[in-house]
Protein backbone atom coordinates (compact mmCIF):
# COMPACT_ATOMS: atom_id res chain seq x y z
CA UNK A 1 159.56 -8.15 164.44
CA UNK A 2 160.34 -5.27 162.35
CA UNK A 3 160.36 -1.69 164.48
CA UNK A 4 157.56 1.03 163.46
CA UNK A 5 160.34 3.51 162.56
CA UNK A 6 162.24 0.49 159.92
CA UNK A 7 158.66 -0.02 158.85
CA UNK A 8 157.99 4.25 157.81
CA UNK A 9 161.42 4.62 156.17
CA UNK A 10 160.74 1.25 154.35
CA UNK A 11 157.57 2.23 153.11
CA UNK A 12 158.89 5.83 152.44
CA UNK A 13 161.28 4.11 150.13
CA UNK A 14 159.16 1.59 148.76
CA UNK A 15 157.44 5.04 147.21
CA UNK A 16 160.40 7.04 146.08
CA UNK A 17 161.26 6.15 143.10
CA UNK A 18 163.91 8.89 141.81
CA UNK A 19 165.58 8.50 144.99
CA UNK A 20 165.92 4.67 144.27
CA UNK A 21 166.78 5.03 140.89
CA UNK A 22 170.05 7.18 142.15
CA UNK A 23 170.57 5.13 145.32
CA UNK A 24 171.42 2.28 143.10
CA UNK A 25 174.65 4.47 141.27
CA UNK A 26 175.33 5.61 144.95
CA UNK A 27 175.88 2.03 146.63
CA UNK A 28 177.83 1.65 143.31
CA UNK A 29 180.26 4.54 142.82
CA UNK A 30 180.23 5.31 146.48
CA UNK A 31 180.41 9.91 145.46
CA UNK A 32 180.65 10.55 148.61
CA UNK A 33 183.26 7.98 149.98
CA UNK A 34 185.22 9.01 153.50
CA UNK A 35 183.06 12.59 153.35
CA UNK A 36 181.40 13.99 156.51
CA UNK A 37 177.64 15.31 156.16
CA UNK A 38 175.68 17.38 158.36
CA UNK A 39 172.27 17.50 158.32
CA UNK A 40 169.99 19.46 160.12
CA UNK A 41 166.51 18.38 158.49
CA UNK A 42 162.76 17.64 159.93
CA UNK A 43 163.80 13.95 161.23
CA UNK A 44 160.73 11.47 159.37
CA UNK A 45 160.60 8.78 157.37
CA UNK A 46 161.67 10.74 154.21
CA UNK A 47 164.43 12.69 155.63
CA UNK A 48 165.76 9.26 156.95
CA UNK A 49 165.90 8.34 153.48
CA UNK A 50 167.99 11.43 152.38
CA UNK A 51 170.54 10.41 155.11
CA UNK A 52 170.35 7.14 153.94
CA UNK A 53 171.10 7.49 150.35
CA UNK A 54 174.03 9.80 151.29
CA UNK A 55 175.23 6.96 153.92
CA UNK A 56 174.90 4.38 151.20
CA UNK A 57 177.00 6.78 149.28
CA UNK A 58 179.89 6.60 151.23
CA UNK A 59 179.24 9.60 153.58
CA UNK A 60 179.77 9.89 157.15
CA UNK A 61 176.25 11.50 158.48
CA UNK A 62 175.52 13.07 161.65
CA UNK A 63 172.24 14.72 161.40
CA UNK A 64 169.88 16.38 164.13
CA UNK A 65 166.40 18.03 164.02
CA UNK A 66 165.61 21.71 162.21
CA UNK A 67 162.47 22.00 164.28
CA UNK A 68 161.75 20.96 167.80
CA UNK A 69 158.01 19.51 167.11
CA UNK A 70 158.82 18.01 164.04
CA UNK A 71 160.75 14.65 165.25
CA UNK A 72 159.24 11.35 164.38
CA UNK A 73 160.98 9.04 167.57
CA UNK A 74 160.15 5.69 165.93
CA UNK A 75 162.27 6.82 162.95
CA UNK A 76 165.40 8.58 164.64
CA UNK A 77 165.13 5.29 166.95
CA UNK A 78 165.35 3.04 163.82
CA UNK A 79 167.98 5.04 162.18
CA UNK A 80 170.43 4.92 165.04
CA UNK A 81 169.70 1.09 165.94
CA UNK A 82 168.92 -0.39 161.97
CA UNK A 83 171.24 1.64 160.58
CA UNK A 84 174.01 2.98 162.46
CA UNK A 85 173.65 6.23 161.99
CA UNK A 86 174.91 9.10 164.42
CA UNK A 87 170.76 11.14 165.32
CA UNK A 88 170.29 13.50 167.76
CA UNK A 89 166.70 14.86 167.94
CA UNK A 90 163.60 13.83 169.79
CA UNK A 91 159.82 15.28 169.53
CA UNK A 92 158.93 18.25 171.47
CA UNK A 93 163.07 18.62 172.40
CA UNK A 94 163.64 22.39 174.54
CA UNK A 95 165.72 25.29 173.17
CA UNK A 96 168.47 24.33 174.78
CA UNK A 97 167.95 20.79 173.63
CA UNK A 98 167.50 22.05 169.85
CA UNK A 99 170.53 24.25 169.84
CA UNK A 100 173.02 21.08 171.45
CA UNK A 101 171.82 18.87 168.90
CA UNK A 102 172.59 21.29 166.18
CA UNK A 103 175.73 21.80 167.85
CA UNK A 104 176.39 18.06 168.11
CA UNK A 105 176.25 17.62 164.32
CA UNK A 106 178.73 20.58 164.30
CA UNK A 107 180.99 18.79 166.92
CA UNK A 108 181.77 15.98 164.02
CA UNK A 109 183.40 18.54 161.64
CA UNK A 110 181.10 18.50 158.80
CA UNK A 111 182.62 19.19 155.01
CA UNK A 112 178.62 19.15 153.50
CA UNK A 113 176.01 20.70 155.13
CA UNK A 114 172.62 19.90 154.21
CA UNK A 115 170.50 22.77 155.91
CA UNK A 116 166.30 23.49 156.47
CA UNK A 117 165.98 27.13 157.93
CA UNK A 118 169.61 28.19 158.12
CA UNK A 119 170.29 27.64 161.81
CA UNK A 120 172.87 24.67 161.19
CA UNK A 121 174.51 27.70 158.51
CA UNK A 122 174.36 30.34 161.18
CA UNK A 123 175.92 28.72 164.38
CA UNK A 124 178.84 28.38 161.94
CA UNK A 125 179.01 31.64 161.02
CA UNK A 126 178.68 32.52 164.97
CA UNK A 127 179.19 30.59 167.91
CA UNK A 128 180.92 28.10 166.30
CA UNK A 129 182.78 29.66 163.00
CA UNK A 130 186.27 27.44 164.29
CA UNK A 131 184.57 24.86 162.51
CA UNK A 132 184.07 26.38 159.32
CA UNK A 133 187.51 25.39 158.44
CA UNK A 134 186.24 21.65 157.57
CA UNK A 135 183.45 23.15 155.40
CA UNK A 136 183.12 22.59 151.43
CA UNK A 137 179.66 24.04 151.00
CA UNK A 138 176.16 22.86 151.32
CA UNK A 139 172.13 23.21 150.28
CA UNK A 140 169.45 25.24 152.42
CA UNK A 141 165.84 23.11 151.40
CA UNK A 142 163.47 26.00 152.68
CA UNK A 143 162.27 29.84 151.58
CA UNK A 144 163.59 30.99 155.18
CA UNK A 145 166.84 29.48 155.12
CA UNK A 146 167.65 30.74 151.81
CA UNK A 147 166.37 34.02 152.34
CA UNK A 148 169.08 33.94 155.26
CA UNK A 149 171.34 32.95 152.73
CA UNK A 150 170.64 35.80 150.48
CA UNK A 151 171.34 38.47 152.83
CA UNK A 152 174.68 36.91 154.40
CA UNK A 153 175.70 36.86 150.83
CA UNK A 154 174.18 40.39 150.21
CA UNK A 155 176.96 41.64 153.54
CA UNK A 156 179.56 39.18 152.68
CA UNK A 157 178.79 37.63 155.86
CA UNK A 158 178.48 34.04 153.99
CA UNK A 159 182.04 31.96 154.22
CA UNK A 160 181.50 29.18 152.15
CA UNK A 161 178.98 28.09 148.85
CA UNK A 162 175.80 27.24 149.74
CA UNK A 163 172.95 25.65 147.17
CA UNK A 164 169.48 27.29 147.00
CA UNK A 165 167.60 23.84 146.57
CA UNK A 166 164.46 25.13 147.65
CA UNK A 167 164.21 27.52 144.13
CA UNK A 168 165.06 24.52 141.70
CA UNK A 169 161.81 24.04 139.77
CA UNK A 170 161.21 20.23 140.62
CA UNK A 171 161.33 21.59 144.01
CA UNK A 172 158.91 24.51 144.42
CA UNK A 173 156.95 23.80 141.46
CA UNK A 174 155.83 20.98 143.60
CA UNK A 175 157.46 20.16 147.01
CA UNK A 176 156.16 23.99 147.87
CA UNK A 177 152.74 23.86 146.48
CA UNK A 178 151.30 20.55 146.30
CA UNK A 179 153.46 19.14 149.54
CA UNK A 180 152.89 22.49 151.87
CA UNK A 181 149.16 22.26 150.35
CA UNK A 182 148.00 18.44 151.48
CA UNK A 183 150.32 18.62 154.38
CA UNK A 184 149.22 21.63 156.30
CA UNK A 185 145.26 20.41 155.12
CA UNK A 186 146.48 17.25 156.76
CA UNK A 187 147.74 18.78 160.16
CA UNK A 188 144.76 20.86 160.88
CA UNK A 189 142.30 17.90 160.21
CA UNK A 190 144.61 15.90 162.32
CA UNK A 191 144.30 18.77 164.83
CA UNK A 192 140.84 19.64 165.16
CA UNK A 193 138.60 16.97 163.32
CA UNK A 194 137.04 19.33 161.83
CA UNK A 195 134.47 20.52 158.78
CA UNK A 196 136.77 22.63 156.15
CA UNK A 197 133.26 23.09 153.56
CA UNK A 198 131.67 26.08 153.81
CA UNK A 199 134.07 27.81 156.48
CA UNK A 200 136.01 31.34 155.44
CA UNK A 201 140.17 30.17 155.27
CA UNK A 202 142.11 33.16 155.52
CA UNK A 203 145.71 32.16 153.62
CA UNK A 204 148.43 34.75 154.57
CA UNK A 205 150.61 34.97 151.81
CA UNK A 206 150.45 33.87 148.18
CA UNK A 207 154.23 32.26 147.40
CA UNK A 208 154.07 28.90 146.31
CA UNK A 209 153.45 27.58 149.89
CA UNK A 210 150.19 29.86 150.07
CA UNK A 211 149.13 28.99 146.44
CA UNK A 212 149.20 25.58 147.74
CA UNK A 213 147.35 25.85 150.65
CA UNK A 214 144.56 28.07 148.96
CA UNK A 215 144.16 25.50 146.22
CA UNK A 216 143.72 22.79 148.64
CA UNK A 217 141.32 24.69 150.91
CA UNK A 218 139.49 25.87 147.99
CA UNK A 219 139.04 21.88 147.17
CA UNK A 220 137.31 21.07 150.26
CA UNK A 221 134.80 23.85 150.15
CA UNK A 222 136.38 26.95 151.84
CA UNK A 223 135.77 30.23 151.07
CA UNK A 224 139.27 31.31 150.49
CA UNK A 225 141.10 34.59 151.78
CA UNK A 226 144.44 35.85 150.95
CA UNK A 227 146.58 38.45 152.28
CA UNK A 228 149.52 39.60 150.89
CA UNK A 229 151.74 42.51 150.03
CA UNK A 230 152.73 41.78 146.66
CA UNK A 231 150.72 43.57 144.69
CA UNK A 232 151.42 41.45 141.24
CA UNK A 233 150.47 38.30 143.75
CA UNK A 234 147.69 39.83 144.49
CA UNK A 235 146.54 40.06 141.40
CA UNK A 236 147.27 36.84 140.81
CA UNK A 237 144.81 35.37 143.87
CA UNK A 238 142.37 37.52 142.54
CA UNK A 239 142.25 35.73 139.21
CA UNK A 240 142.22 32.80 140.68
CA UNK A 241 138.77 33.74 142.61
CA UNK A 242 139.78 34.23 146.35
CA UNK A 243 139.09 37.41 147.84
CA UNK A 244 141.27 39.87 148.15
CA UNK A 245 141.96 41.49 151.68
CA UNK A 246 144.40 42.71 154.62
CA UNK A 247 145.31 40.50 157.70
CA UNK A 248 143.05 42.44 160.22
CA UNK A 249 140.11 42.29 158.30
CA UNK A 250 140.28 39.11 156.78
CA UNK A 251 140.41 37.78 160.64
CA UNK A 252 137.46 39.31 161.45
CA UNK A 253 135.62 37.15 158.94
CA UNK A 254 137.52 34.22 159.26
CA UNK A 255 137.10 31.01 160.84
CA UNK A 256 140.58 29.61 160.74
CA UNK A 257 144.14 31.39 159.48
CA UNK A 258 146.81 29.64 157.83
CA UNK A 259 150.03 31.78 157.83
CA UNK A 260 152.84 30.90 154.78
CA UNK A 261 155.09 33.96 154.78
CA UNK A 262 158.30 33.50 156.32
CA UNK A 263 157.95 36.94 157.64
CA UNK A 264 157.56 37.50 161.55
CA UNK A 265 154.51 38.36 163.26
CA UNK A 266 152.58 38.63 160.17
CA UNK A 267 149.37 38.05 162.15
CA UNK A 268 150.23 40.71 165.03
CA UNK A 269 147.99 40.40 168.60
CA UNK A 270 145.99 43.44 167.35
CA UNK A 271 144.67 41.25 164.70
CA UNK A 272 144.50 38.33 166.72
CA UNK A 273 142.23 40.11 169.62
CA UNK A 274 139.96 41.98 167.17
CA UNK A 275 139.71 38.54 165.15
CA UNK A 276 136.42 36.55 164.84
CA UNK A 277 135.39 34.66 168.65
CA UNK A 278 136.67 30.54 167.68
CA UNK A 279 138.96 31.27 165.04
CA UNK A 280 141.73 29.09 164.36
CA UNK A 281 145.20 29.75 163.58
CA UNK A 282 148.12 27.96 162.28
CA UNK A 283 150.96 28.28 160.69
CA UNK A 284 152.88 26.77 157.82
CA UNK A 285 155.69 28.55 157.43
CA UNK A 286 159.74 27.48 159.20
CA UNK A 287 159.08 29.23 162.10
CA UNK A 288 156.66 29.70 164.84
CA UNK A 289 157.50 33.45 164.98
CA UNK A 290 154.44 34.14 162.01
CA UNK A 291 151.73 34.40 164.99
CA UNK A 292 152.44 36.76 167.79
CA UNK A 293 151.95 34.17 170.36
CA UNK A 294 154.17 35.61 173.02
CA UNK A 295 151.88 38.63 173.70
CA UNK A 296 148.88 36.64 173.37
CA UNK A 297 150.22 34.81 175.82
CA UNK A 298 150.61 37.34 178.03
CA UNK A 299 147.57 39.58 177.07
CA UNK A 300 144.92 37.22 176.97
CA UNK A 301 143.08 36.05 180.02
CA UNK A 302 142.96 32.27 180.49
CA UNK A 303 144.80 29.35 178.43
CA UNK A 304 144.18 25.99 178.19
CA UNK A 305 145.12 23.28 176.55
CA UNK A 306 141.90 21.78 174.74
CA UNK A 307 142.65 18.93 172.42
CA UNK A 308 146.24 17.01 172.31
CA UNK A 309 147.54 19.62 169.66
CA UNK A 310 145.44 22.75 170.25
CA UNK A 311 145.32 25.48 172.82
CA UNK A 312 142.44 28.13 173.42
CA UNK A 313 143.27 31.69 174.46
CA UNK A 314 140.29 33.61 176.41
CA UNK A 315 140.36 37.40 176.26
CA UNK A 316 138.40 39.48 179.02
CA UNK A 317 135.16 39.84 176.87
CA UNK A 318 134.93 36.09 176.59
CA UNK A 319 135.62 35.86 172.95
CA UNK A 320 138.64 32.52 172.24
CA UNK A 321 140.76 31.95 169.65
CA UNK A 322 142.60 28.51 168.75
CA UNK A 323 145.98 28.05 168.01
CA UNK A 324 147.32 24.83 166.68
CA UNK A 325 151.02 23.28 167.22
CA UNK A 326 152.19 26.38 169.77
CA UNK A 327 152.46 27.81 166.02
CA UNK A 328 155.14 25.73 164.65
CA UNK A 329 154.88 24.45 161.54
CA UNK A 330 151.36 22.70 161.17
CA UNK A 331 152.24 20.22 158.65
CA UNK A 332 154.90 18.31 160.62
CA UNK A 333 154.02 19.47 164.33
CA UNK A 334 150.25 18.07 163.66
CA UNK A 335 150.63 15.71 160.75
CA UNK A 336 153.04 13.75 158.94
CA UNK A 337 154.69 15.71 156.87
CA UNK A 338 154.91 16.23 152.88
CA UNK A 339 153.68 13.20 150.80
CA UNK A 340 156.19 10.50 150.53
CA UNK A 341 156.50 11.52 146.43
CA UNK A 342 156.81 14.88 146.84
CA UNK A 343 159.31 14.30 149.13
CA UNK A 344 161.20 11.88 146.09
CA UNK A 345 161.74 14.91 143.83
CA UNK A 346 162.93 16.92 146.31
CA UNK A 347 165.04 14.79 148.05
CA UNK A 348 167.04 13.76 144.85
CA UNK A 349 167.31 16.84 143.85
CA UNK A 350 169.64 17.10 147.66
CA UNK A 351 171.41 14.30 146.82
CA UNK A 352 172.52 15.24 142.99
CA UNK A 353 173.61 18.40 144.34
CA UNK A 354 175.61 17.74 146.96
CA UNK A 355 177.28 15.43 145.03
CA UNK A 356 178.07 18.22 142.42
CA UNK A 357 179.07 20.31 145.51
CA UNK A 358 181.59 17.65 146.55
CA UNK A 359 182.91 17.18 142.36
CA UNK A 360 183.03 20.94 141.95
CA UNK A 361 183.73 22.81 145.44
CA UNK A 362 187.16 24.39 144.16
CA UNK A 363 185.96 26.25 141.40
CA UNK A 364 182.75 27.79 143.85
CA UNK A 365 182.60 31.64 145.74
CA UNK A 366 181.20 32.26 149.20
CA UNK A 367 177.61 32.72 147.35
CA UNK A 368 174.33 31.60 146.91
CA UNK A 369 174.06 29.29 143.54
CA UNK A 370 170.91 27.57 142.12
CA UNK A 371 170.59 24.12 141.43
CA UNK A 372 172.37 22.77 138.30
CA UNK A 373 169.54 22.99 135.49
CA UNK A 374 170.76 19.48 134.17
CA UNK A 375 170.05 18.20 138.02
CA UNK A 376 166.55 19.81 137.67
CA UNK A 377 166.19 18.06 134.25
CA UNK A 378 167.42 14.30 135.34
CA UNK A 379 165.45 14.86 138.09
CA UNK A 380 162.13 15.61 136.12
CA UNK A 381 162.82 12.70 133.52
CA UNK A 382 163.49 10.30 135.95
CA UNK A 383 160.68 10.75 137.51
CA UNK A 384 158.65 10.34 134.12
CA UNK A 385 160.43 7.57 133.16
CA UNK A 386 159.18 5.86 136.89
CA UNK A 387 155.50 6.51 135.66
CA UNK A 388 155.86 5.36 132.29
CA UNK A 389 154.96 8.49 130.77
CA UNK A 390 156.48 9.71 127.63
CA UNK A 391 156.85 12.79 126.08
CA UNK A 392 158.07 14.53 122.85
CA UNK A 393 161.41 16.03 121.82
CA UNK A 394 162.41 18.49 119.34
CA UNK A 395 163.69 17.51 115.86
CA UNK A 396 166.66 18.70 114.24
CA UNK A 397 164.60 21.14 112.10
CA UNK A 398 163.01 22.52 115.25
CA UNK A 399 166.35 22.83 117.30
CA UNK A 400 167.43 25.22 114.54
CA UNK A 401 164.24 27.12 114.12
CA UNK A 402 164.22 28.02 117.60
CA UNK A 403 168.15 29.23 117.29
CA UNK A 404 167.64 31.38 113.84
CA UNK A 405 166.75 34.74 114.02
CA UNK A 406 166.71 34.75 110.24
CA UNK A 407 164.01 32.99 110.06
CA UNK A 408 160.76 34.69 110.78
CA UNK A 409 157.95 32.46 109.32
């Protein structure tokens, strides 16, 4: 009888089908023949696939968890026994445990590193930079990670190329807001069974992740908040009808937070313990750093544990608040992750690059470089062409139209 975990990747790649289209070129041509891969990725059925297609490629992968909640056990179980494939990660692993993992995929000298938060990136710029000598490059998938990135590179702290996957279009266009959007909906309903319609859902920031959630909120009858500190984004959730307001006083009407910054302690404890009695909060951002839980912790009276993924937190005067996952990232911590097809796009889009990473390596700086546009492009027409939907090109005439500047009418 077939395992749970070999039945979730199967049925993750049963509904992938960019990533199958490519996987048949990569049994084939075999890119990344005798290479060694090191992933540190949210271990599920789709991220199995990723390592996967890159093992069917020819690479040697050794891969570990980017988030200790995150872990589906069926799936690193089937990847290891099925497949052969070197995992180390388990749900609800310690510190400690998170940080030997990571350091176990180090351990097997990785040349491509394939990266979701930048902690794989900065143990080898730290603790571990004697390894760095085996490293071509590699991709950071997340907003955190590559805003890591961007600052190493901004000190000249960063030692090798690294790919900013998480900014190609067929990636946040759509992994950030319709993936982050269903999947944090479905982690708090997985959560807390309960009623979004008709509650107040404050959204703390408005980046594609937040635009996401709002949108999905807003389609199961919440009264939407956002917070942010972008004015021009702002503007923007203005115009799309949510109100307008700052953390602290958007908590005091709210009935459940969902914070999608990046930023730390974006909803501090003063906000928290002047916030509405039974509010919940989550987060869907990388980190569980967005919610100052370690002084709630400490400054609130009495915690308990109240459903299998949610906590309350009494203060003196009797008033609770919720908090979902410990904080960590809703969407994978309380449900299963980004849709399977979400997940195709931007798991290709990983795939294509490192395997332009591998072809191209010599010519590339210690810097932060965006994703090929033609690896965007094949990426969106594949994905067309695996709906059966058409669309138009430009003629000739057009083509030099649009390149004239003689021509004004």
């Amino acid at each position: 009888m077939k395992s749970s975990g070999y039945m979730r990747l199967d049925w993750a790649r049963t509904h992938m089908p960019v990533v199958s289209s490519i996987r048949e070129r990569m049994i084939r041509e075999k890119p990344f023949k005798g290479i060694r891969v090191g992933m540190a990725l949210h271990v599920e059925a789709k991220t199995g696939i990723l390592a996967l297609l890159m093992q069917e490629g020819g690479a040697d992968v050794t891969m570990s968890s980017c988030n200790p909640l995150s872990t589906d056990d069926a799936v690193v179980k089937s990847l290891k026994e099925d497949y052969g494939m070197k995992v180390y990660a388990r749900k609800g692993e310690t510190e400690e445990e998170y940080y030997e993992y990571l350091n176990k995929v180090i351990d097997s000298k990785p040349q491509i590193v394939v990266d979701d938060g930048g902690d794989l990136v900065k143990l080898l710029h730290t603790s571990r930079s004697e390894m760095r000598e085996y490293v071509l490059g590699g991709n950071e998938e997340t907003t955190t990670g590559v805003n890591r990135l961007r600052n190493m590179e901004k000190k000249g702290d960063l030692k090798f190329p690294m790919f900013d996957v998480n900014d190609a279009s067929m990636k946040h266009l759509f992994d950030n807001r319709y993936g982050t959007g269903q999947s944090a909906l479905d982690g708090i309903m997985n959560a807390t069974n309960i009623l979004i319609a008709g509650k107040r859902v404050s959204v703390v920031g408005y980046g594609f992740c937040g635009k996401g959630v709002a949108l999905r909120m807003k389609g199961m009858g919440a009264r939407v908040i956002v917070s942010e500190i972008d004015p021009v984004k702002a503007n923007e959730a203005l115009m799309e009808g949510y109100d307008v307001m700052p953390v602290r006083e958007a908590l005091k009407v709210s009935d459940m937070v969902v914070t999608v910054t990046g930023m730390k302690s974006v909803v501090d404890y003063d906000s928290i313990k002047n916030a509405k009695d039974g509010i919940i909060l989550s987060n869907a951002g990388h980190f569980n750093n967005e919610l100052d839980l370690d002084k709630l912790e400490k400054m609130s009276k009495h915690s308990e544990q109240v459903r299998d993924l949610v906590k309350s937190y009494t203060f003196d005067d009797g008033k609770k608040v919720y908090v979902i996952a410990d904080g960590r990232l809703v969407n994978l911590a309380a449900g299963q992750g980004h849709p399977v097809e979400i997940m195709d796009m931007s798991f290709a889009i990983q795939a294509l690059t490192a395997e332009h990473l591998f072809r191209n390596y010599k010519e590339l700086e210690n810097k932060v470089y965006p994703v090929p546009f033609e690896v965007d492009q094949d990426v969106a027409k594949i994905r067309l062409e695996s709906l059966g939907i058409q669309i138009d090109q430009s003629t000739e005439e057009q083509v030099r139209y649009s390149e004239s500047w003689e021509e004004g009418t």
